[in-house]
PDB file of N, CA and C in Angstrom:
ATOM      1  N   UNK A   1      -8.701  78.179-100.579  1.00  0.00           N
ATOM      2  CA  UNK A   1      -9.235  78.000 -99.243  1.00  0.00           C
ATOM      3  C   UNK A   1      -8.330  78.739 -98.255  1.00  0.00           C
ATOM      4  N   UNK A   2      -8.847  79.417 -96.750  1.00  0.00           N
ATOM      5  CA  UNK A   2      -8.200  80.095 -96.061  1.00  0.00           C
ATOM      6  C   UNK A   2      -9.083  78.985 -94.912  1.00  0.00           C
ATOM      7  N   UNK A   3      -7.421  79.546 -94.114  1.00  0.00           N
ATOM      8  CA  UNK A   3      -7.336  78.393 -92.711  1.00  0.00           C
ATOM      9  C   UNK A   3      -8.034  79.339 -91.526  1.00  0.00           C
ATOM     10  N   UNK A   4      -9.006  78.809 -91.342  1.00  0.00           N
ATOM     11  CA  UNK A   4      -9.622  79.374 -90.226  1.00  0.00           C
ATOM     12  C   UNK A   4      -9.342  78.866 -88.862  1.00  0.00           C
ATOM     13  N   UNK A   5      -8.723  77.615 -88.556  1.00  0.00           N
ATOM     14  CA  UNK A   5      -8.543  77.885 -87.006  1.00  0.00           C
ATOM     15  C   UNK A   5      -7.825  75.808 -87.067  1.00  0.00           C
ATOM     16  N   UNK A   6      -6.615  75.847 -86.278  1.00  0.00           N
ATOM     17  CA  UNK A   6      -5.748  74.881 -85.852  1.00  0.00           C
ATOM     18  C   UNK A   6      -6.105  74.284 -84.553  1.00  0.00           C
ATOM     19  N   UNK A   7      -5.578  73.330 -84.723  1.00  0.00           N
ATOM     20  CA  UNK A   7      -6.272  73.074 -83.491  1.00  0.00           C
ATOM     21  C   UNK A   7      -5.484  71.537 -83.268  1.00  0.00           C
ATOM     22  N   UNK A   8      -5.066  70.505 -81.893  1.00  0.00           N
ATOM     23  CA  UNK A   8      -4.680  69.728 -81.638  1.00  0.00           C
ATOM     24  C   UNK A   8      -6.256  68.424 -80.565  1.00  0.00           C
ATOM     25  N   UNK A   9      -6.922  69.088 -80.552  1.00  0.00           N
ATOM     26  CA  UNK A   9      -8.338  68.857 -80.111  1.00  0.00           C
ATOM     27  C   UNK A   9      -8.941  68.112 -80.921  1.00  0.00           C
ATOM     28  N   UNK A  10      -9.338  66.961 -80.808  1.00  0.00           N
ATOM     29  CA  UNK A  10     -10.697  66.451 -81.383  1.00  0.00           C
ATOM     30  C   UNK A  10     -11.463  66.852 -81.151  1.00  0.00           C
ATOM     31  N   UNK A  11     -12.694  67.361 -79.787  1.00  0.00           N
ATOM     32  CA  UNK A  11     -13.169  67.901 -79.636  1.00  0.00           C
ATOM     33  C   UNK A  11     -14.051  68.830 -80.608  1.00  0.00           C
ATOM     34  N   UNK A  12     -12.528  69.897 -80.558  1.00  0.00           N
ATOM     35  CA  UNK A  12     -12.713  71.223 -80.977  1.00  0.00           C
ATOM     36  C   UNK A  12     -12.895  71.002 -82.216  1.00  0.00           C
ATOM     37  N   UNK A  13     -12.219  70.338 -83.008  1.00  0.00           N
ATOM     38  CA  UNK A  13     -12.050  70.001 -85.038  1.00  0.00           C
ATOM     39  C   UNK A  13     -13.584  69.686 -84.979  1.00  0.00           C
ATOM     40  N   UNK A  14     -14.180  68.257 -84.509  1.00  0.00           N
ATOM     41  CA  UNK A  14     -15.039  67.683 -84.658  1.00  0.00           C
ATOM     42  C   UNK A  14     -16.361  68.771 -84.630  1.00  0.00           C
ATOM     43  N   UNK A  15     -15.992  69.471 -83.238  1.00  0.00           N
ATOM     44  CA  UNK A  15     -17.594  70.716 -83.361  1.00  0.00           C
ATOM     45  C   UNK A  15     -17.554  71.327 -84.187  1.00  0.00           C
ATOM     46  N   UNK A  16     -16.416  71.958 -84.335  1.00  0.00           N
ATOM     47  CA  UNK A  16     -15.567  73.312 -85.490  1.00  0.00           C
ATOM     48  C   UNK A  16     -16.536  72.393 -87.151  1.00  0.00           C
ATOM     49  N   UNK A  17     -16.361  71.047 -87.570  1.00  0.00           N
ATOM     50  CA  UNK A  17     -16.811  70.486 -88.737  1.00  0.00           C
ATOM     51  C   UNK A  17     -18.346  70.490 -88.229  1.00  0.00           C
ATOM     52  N   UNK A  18     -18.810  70.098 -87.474  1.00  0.00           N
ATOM     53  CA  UNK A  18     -20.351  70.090 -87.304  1.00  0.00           C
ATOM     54  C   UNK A  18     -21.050  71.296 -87.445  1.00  0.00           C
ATOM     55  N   UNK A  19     -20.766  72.767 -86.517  1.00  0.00           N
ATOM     56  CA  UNK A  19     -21.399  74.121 -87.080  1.00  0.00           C
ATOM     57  C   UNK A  19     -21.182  74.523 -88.448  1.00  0.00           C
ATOM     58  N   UNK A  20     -19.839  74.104 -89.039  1.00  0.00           N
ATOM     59  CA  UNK A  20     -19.972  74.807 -90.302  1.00  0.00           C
ATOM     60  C   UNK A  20     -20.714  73.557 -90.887  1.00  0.00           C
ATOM     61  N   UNK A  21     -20.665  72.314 -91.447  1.00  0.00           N
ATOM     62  CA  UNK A  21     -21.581  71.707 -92.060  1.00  0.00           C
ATOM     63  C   UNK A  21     -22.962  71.761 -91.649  1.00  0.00           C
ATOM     64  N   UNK A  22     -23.371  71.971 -90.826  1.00  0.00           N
ATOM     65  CA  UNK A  22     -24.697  72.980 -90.381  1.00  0.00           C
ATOM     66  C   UNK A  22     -25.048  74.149 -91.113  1.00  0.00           C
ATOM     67  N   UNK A  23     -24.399  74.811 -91.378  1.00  0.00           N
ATOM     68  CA  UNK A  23     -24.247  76.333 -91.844  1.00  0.00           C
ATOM     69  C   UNK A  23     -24.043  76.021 -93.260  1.00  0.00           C
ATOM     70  N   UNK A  24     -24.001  75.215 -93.736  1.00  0.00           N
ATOM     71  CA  UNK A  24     -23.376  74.896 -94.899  1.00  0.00           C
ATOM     72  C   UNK A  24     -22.605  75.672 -95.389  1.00  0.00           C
ATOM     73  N   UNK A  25     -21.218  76.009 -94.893  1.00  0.00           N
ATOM     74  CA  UNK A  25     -20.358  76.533 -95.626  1.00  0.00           C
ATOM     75  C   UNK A  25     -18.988  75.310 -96.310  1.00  0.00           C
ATOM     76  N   UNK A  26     -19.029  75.455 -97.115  1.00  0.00           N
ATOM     77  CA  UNK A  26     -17.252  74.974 -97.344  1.00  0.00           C
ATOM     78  C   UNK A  26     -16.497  74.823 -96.704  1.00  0.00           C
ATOM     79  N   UNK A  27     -15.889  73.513 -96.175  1.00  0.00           N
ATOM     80  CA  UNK A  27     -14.819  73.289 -95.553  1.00  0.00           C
ATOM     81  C   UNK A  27     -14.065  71.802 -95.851  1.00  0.00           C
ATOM     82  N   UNK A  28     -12.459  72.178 -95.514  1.00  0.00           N
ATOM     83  CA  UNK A  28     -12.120  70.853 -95.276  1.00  0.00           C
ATOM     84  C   UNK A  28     -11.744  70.637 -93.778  1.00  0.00           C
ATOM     85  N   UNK A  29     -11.261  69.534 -93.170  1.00  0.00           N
ATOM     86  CA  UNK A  29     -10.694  69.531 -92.297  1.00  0.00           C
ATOM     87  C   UNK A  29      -9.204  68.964 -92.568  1.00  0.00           C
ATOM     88  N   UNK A  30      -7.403  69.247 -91.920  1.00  0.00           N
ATOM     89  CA  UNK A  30      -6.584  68.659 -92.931  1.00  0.00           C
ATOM     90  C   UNK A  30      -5.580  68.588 -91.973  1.00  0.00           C
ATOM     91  N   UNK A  31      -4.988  67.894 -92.092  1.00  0.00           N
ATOM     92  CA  UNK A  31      -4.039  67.019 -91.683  1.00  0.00           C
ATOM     93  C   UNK A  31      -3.947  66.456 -90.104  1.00  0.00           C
ATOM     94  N   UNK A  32      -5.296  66.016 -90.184  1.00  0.00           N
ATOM     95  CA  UNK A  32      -5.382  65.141 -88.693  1.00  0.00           C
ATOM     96  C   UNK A  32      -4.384  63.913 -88.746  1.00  0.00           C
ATOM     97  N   UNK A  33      -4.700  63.199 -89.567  1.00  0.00           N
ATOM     98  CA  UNK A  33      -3.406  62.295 -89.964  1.00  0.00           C
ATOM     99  C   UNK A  33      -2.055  62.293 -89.658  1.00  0.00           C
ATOM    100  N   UNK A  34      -1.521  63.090 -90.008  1.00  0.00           N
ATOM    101  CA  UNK A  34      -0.333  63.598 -89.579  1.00  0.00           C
ATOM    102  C   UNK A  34       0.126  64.102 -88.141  1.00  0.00           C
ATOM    103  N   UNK A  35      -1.162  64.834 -87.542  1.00  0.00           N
ATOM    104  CA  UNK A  35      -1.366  64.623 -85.857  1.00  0.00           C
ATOM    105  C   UNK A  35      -0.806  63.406 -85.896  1.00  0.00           C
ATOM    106  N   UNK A  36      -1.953  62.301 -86.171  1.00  0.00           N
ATOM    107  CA  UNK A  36      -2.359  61.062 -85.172  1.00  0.00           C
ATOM    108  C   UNK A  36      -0.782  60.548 -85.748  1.00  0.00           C
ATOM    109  N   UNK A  37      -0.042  60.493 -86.461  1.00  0.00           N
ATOM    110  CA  UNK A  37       1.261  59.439 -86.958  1.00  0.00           C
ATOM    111  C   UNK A  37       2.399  60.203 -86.330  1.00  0.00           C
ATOM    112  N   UNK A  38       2.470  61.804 -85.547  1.00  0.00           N
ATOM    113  CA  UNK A  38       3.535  62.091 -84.993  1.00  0.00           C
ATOM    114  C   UNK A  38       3.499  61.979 -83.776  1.00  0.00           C
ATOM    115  N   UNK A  39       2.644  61.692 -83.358  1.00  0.00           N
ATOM    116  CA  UNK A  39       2.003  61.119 -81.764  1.00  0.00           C
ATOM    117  C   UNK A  39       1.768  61.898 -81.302  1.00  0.00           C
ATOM    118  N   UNK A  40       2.082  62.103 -80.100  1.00  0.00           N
ATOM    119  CA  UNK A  40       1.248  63.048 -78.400  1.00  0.00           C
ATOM    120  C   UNK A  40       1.926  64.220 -78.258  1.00  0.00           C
ATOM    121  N   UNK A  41       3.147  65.227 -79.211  1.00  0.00           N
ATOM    122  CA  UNK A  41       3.980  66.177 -78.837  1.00  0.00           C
ATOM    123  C   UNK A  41       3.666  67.541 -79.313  1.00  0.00           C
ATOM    124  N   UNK A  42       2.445  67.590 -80.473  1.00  0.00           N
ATOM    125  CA  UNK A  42       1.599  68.148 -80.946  1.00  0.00           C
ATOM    126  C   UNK A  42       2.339  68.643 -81.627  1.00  0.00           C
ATOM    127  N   UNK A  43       3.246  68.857 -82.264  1.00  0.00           N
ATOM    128  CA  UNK A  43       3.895  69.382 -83.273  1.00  0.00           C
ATOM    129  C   UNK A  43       3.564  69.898 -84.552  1.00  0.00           C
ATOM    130  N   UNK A  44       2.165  68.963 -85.352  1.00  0.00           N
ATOM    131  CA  UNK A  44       1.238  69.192 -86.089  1.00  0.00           C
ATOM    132  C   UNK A  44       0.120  69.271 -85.558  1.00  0.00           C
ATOM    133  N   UNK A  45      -0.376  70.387 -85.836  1.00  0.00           N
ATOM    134  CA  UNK A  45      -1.797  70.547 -85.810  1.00  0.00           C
ATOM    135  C   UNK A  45      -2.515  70.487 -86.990  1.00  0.00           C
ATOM    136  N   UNK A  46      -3.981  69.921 -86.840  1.00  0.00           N
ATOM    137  CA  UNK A  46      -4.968  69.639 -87.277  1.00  0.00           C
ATOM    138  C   UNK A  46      -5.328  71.410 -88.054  1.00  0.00           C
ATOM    139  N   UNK A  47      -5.761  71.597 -89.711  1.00  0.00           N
ATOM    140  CA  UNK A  47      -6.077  72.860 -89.790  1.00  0.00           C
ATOM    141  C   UNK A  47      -7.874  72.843 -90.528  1.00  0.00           C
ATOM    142  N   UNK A  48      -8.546  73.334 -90.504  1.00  0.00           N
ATOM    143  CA  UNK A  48      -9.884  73.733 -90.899  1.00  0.00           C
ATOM    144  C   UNK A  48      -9.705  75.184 -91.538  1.00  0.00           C
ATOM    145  N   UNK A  49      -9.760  74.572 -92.875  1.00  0.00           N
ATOM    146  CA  UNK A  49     -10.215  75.300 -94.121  1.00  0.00           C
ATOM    147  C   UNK A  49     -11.044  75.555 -94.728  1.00  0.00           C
ATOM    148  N   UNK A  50     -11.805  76.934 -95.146  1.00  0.00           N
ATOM    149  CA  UNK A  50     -12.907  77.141 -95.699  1.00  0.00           C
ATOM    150  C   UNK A  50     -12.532  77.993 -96.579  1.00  0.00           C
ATOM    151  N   UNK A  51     -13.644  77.938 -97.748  1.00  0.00           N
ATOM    152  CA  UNK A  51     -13.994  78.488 -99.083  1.00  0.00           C
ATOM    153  C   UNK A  51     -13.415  80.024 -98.680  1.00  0.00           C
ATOM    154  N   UNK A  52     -12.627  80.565 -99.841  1.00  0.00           N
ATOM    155  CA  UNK A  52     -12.444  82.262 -99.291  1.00  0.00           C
ATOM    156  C   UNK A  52     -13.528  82.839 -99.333  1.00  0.00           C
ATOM    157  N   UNK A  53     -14.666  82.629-100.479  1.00  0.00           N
ATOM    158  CA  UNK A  53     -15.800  84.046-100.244  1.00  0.00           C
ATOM    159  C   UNK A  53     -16.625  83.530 -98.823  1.00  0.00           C
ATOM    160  N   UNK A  54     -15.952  82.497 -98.014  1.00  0.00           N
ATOM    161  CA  UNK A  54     -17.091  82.158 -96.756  1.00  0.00           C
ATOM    162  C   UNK A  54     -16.494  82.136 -95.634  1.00  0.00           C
ATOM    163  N   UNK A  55     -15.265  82.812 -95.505  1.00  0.00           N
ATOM    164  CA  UNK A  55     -14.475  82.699 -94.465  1.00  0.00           C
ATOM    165  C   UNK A  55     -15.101  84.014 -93.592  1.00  0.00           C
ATOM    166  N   UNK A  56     -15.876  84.879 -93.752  1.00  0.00           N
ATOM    167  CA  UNK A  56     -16.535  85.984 -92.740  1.00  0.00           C
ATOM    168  C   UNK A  56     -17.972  85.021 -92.140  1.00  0.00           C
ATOM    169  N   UNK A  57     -18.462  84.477 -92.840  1.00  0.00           N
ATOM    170  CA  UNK A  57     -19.872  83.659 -92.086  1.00  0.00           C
ATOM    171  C   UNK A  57     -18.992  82.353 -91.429  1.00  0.00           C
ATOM    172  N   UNK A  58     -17.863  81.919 -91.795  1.00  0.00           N
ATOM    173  CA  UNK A  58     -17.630  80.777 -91.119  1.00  0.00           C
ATOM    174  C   UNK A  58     -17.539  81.426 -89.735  1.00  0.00           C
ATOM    175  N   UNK A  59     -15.872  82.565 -89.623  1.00  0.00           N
ATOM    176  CA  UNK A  59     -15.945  83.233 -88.346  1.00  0.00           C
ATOM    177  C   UNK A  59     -17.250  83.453 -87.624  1.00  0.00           C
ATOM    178  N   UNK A  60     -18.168  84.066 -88.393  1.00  0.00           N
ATOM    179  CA  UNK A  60     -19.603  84.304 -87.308  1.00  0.00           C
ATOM    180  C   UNK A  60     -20.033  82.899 -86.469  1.00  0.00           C
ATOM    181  N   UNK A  61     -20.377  81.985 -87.416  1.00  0.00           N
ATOM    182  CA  UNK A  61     -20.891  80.550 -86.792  1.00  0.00           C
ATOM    183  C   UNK A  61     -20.387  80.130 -85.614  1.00  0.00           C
ATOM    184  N   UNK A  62     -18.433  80.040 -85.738  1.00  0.00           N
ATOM    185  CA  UNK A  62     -18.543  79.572 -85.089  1.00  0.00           C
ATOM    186  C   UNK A  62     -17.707  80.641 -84.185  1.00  0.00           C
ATOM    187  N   UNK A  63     -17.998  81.831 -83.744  1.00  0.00           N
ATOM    188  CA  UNK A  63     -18.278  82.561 -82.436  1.00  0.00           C
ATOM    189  C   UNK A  63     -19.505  82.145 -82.284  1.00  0.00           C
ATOM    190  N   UNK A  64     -20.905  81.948 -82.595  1.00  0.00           N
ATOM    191  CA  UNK A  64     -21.777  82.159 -82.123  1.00  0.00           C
ATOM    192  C   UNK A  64     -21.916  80.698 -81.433  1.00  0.00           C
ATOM    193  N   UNK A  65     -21.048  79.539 -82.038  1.00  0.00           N
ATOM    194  CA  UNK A  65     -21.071  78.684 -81.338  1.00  0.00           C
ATOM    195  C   UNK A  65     -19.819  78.698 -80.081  1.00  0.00           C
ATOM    196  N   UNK A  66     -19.866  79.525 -80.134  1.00  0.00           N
ATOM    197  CA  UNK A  66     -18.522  79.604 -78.062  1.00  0.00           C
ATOM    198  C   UNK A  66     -16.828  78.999 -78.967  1.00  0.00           C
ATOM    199  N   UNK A  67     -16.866  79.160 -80.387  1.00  0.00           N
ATOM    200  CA  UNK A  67     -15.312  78.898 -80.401  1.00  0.00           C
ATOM    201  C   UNK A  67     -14.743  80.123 -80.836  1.00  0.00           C
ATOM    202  N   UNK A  68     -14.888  81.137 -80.760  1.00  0.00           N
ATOM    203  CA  UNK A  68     -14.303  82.401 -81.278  1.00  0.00           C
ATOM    204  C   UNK A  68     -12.394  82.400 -80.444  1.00  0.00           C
ATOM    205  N   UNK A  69     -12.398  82.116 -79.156  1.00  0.00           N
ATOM    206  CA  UNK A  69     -11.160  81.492 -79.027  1.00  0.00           C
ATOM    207  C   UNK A  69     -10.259  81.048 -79.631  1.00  0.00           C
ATOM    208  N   UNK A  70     -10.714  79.926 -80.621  1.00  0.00           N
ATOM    209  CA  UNK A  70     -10.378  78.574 -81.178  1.00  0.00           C
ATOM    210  C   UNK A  70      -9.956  79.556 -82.588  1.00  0.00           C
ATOM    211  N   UNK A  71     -10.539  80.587 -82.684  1.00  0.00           N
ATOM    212  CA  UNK A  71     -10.331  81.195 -84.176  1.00  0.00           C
ATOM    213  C   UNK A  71      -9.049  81.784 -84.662  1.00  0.00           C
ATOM    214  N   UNK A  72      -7.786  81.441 -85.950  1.00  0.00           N
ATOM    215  CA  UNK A  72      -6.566  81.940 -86.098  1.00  0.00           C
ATOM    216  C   UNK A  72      -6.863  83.555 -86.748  1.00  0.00           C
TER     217      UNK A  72
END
């Protein structure tokens, strides 16, 4: 799996998991946990991982959904 985009946002993770499970591509989402237990200094970020042969349609999705920003 390749890390497509970090993030300290719920928000952003939460949409970021909704277009691609839409799209049905492969993903995990990983280590929110570790956010939420080091508290508010953001030190860990949250990472979203997808399948390698789907990491070019993930990028498309979600530019086409307004996070191309959000993308590492």
């Amino acid at each position: 799996m390749v890390e497509l985009l970090r993030s300290n946002d719920p928000v952003v993770l939460s949409f970021a998991d909704a277009v691609l499970r839409d799209a049905n591509i492969p993903h995990r989402v990983v280590d929110q946990d570790l956010g939420r237990i080091e508290g508010s200094i953001g030190a860990i970020q949250a990472r979203v991982l997808v399948a390698d042969d789907r990491i070019d349609d993930a990028r498309e999705a979600l530019t086409e959904a307004g996070l191309a920003d959000q993308l590492g």
